[in-house]
Protein backbone atom coordinates (compact mmCIF):
# COMPACT_ATOMS: atom_id res chain seq x y z
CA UNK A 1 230.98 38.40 -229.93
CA UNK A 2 228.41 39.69 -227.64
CA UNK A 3 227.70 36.68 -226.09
CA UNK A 4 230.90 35.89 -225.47
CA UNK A 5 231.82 38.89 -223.76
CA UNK A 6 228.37 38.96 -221.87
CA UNK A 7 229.75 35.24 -220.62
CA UNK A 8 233.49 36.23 -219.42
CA UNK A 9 231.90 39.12 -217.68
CA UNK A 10 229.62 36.71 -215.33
CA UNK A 11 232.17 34.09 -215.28
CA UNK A 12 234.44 36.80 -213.76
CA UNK A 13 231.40 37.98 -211.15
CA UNK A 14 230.83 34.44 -210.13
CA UNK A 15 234.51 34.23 -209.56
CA UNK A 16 234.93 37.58 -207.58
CA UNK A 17 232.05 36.71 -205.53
CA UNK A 18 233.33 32.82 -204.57
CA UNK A 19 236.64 34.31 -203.80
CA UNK A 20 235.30 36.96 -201.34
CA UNK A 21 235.06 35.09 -198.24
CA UNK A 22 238.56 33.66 -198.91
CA UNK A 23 239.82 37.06 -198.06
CA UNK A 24 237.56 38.00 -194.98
CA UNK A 25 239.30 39.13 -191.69
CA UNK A 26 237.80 36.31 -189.62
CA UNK A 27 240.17 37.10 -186.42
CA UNK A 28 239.77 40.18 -184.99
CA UNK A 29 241.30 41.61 -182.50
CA UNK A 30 239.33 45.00 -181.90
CA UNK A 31 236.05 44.45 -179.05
CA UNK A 32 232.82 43.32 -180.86
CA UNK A 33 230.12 45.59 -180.90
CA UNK A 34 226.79 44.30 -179.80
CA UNK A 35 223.67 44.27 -181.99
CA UNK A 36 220.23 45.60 -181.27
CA UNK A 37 218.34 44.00 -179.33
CA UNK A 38 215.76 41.31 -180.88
CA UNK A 39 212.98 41.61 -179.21
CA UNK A 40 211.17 44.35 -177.55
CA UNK A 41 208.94 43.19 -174.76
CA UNK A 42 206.74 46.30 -173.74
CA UNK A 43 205.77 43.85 -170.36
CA UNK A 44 209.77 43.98 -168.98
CA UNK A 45 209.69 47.71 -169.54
CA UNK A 46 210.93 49.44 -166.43
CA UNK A 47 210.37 53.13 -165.67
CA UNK A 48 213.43 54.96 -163.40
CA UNK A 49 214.08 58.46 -162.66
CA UNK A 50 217.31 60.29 -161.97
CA UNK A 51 219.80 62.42 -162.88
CA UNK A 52 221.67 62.91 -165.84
CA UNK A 53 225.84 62.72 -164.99
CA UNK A 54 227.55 62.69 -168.58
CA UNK A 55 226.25 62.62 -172.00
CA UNK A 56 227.84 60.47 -175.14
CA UNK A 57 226.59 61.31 -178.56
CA UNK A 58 229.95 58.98 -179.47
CA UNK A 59 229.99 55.90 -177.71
CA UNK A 60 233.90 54.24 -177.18
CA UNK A 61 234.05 50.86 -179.20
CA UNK A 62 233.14 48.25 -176.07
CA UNK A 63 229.83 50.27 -175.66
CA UNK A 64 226.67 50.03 -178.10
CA UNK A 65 226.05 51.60 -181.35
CA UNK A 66 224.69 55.21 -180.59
CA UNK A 67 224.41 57.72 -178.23
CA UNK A 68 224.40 57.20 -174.46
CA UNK A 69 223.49 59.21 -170.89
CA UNK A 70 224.69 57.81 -167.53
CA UNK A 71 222.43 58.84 -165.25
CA UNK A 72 222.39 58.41 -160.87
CA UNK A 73 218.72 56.63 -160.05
CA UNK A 74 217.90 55.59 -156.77
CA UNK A 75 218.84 51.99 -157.77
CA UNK A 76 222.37 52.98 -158.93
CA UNK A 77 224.16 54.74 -161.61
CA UNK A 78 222.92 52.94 -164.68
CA UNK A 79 224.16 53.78 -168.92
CA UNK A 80 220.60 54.14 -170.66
CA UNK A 81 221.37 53.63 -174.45
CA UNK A 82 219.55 56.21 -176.57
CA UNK A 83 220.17 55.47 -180.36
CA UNK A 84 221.37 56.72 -182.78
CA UNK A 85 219.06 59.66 -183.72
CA UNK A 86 218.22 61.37 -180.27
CA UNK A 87 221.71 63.35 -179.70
CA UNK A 88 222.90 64.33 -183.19
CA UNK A 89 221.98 65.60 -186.31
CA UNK A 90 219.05 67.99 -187.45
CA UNK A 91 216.44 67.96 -184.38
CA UNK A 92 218.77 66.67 -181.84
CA UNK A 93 217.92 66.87 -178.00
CA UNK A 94 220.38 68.47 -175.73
CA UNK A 95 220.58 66.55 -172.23
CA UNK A 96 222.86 68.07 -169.72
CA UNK A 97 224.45 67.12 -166.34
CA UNK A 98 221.94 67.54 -163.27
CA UNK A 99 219.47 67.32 -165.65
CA UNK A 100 216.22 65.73 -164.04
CA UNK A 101 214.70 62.76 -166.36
CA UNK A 102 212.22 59.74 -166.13
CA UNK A 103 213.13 56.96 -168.54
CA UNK A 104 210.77 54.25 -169.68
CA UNK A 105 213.11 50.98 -171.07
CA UNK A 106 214.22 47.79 -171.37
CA UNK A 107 217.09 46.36 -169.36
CA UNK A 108 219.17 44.20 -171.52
CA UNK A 109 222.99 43.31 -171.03
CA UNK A 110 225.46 44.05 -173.42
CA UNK A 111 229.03 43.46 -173.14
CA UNK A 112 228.65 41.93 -169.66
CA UNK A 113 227.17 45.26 -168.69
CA UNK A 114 223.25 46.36 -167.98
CA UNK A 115 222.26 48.76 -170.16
CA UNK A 116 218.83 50.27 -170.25
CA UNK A 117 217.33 50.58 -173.69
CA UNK A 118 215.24 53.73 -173.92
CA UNK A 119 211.72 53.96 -175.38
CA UNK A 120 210.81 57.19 -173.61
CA UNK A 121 212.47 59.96 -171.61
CA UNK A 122 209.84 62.59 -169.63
CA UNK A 123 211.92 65.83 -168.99
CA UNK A 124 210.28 69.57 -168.41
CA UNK A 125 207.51 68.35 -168.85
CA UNK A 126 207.83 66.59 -172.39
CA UNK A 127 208.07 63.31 -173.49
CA UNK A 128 210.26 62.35 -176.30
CA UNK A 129 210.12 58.86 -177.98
CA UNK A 130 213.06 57.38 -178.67
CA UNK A 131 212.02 54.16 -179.88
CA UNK A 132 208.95 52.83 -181.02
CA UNK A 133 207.14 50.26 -179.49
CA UNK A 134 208.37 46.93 -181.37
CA UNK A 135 212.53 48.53 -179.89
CA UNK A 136 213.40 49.78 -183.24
CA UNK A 137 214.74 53.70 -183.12
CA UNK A 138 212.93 56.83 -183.87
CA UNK A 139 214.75 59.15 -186.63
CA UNK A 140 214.88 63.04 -185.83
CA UNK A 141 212.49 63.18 -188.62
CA UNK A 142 209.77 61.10 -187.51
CA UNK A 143 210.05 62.11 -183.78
CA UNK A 144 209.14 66.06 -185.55
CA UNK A 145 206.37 64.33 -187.63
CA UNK A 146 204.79 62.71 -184.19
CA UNK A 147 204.89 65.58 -182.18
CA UNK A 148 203.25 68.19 -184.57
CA UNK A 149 200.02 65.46 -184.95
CA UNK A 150 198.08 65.24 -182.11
CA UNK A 151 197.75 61.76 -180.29
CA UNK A 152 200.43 60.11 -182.63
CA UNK A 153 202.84 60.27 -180.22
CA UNK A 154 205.42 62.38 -178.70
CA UNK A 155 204.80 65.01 -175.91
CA UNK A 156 200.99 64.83 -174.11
């Protein structure tokens, strides 16, 4: 009877998990949200300073996953993307309008838009990492850890 009950049981699995993609929503008609960005090439970075105008912790749909600050550079007003982790939760920074900042990034389009993906922002006099060096974000957590061990990272 075991046996037989242990069989049904993975017959039924095997038919639940067949049967999934039969019921997938396959035509949406909300905006797709980019993904992160493959590749991280520390050569393309580009460094640009400026002033913060607005600050999203909650980006609309058509924008990409995580926070986001506008800011006015010399070259134009550009939307530097920066993560998830950097404007909420335990450790988040604060960034407000007028604010005076020098990001380090990548340039990447998403959504037919150029967005600069942040590695490092230089404000007062501190550096914070946002991402590390291979693109991938830095958790609240980890940014703490770097900045209370010398020459790991985070403000010099």
């Amino acid at each position: 009877m075991k046996n037989y009950t242990g069989g049904v049981c993975l017959a039924a699995l095997a038919i639940a998990i067949a049967a999934a993609p039969s019921h997938a929503n396959t035509q949406s008609n909300l905006p797709k949200r980019a993904a992160a960005i493959s590749h991280y090439d520390l050569a393309k970075e580009v460094t640009l300073q400026g002033t913060v105008q607005s600050v999203d912790a909650k980006p609309s749909v058509s924008m990409m996953f995580g926070g986001h600050l506008t800011v006015a550079t010399a070259q134009g007003t550009i939307e530097a993307q920066v993560g998830r982790f950097l404007l909420r939760g335990p450790g988040a920074e604060s960034f407000v309008p007028g604010q005076q900042v020098k990001l380090v990034g990548l340039m990447t389009t998403v959504n037919h838009r150029q967005v600069l993906m942040i590695r490092l922002i230089v404000t007062g006099g501190r550096t914070i990492t946002v991402r590390n060096q291979n693109g991938f974000a830095i958790s609240a957590a980890e940014r703490m850890r770097q900045e209370r061990i010398p020459g790991v990272g985070g403000a010099r």
